[in-house]
Protein backbone atom coordinates (compact mmCIF):
# COMPACT_ATOMS: atom_id res chain seq x y z
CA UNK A 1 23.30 2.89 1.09
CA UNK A 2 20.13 3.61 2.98
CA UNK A 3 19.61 6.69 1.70
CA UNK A 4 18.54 4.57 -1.91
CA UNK A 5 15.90 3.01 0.30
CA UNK A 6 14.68 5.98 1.65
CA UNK A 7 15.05 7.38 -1.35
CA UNK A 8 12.85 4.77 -3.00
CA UNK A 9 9.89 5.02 -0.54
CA UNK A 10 9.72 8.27 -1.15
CA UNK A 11 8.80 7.62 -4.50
CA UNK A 12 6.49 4.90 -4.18
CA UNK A 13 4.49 7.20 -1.41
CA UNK A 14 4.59 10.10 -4.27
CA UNK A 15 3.30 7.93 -6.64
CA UNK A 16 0.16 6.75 -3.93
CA UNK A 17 -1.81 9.35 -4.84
CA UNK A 18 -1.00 9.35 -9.01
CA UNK A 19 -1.99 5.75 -9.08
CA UNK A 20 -5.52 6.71 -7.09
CA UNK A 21 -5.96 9.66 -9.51
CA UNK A 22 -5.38 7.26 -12.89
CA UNK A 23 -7.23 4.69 -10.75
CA UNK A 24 -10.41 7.27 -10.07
CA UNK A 25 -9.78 7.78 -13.67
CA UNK A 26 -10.56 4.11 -14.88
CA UNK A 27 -13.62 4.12 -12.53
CA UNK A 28 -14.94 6.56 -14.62
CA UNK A 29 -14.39 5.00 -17.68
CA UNK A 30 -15.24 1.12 -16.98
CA UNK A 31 -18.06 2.95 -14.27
CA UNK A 32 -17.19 0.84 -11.12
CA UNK A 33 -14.61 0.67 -8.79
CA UNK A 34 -14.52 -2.90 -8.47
CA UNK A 35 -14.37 -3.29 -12.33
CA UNK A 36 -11.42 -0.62 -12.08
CA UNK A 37 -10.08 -2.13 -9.40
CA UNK A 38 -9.38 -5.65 -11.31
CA UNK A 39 -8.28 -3.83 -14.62
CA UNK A 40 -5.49 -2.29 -12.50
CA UNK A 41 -4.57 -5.42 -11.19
CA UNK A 42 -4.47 -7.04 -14.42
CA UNK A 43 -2.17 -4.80 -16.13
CA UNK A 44 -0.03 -5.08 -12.78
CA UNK A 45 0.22 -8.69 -12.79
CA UNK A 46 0.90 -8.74 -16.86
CA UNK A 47 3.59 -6.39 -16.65
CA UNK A 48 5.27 -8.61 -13.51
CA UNK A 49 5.22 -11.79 -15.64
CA UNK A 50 6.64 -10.05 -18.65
CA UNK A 51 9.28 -8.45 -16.14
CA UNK A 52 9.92 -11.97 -15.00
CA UNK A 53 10.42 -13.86 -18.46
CA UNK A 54 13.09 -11.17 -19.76
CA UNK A 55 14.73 -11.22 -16.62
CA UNK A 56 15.03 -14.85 -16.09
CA UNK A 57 13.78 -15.20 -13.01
CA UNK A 58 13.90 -18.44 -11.87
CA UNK A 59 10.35 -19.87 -11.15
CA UNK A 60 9.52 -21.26 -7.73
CA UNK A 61 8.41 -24.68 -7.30
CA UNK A 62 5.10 -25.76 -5.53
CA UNK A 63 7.50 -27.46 -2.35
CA UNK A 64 8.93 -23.45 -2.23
CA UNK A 65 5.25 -22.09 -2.45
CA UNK A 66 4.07 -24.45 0.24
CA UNK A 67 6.84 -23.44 2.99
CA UNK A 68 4.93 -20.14 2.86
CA UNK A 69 2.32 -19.62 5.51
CA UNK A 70 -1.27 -19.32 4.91
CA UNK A 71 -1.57 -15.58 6.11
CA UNK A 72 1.48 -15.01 3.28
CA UNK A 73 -0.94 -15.55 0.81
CA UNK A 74 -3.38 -12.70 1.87
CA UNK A 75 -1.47 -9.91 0.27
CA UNK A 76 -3.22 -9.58 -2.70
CA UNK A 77 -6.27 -9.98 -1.41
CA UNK A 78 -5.09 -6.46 0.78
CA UNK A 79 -3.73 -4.77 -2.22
CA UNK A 80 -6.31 -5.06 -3.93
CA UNK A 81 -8.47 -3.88 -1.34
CA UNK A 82 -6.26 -1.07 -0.51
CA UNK A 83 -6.71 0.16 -4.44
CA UNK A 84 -10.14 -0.45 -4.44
CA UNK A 85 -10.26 2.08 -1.33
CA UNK A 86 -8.28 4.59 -2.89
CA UNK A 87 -10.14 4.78 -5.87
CA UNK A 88 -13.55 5.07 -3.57
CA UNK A 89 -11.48 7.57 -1.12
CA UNK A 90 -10.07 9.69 -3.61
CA UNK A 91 -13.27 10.27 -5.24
CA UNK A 92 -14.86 11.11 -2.19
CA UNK A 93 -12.19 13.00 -0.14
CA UNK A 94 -9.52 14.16 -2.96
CA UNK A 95 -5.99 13.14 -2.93
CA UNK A 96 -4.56 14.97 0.20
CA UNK A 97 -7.15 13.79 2.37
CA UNK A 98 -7.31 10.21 1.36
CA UNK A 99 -3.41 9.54 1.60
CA UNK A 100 -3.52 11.75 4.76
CA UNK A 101 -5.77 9.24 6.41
CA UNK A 102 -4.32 6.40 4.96
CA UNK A 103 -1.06 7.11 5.79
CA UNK A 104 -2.48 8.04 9.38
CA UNK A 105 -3.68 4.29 9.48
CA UNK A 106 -0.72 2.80 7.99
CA UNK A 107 1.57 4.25 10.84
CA UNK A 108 -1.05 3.18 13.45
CA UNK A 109 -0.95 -0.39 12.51
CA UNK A 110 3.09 -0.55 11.65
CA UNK A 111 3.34 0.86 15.58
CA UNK A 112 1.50 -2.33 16.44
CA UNK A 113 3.20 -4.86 13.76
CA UNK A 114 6.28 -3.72 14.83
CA UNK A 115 5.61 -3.38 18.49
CA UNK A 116 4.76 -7.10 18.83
CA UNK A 117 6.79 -8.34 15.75
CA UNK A 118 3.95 -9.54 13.87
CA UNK A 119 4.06 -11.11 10.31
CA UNK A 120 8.15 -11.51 10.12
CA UNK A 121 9.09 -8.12 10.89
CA UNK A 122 11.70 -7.11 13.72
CA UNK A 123 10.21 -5.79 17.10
CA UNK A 124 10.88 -2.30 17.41
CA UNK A 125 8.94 -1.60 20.86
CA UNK A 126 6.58 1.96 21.32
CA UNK A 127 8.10 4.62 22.42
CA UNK A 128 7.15 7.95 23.27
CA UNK A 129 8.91 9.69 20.30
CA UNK A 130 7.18 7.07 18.16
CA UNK A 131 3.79 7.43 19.67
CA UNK A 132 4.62 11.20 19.15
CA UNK A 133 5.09 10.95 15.84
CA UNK A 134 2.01 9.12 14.81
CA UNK A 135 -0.06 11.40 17.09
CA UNK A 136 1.57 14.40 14.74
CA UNK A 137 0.56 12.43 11.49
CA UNK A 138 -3.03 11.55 12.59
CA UNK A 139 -3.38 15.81 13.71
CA UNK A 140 -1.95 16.45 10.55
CA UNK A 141 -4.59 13.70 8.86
CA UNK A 142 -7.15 16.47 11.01
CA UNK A 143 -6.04 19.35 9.81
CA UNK A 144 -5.50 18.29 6.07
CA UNK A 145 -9.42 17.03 6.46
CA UNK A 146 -10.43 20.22 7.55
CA UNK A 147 -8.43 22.75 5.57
């Protein structure tokens, strides 16, 4: 069963660097990134709600919404940052580099999220195998920049 999850990710990393390409795309076409940046989000969030009528979702009520810390509420303001970046980074750096470097800083701060068990995830301590690991991606971050 974990190998659908796996699986999965895998995808959704693939499709990282399609979604800066369309997203460099649209900055070209509405001629900022910000301006591209909320378009994206837009069709995002009207495809979700549509998703959510047909499937009957049931709606959560404002006493569910407030049990929800404040810092749960940030997430969209860091996605849309994050494609805002990408579209800015992949115009800049191309698609390799910019999801080597993001990825690069995505392990660096899941080392410390998970280290410490921050924002409702398990703690998984660092090791050296982990530390290892990250240290491989960030060289590989290096040589992707460089080559």
């Amino acid at each position: 069963m974990k190998w659908i999850f796996i699986f999965l990710a895998l995808v959704a990393g693939a499709l990282m660097p399609l979604q800066a390409g369309i997203n460099l795309r649209l900055r070209t076409a509405l001629g900022d990134p910000i301006w591209a940046t909320m378009a994206s989000f837009a069709v995002g969030t009207v495809i979700l709600v549509f998703y959510a009528l047909v499937s009957r979702f049931p709606v959560p009520t404002l006493s569910m919404a407030a049990t929800a810390p404040w810092w749960a509420w940030t997430g969209g303001a860091l996605g849309a940052f994050f494609v805002f970046a990408t579209i800015v980074l992949a115009g800049e750096l191309g698609a390799a580099t910019t999801m080597a470097w993001l990825l690069a800083g995505q392990f660096l701060a899941a080392l410390i999220l998970d280290h410490y068990g921050l924002v409702s995830f398990q703690v998984h301590q660092i090791s050296w195998p982990r530390l290892l690991g990250v240290a491989l991606l960030i060289f590989g971050a290096v040589l992707v920049n460089k080559y």
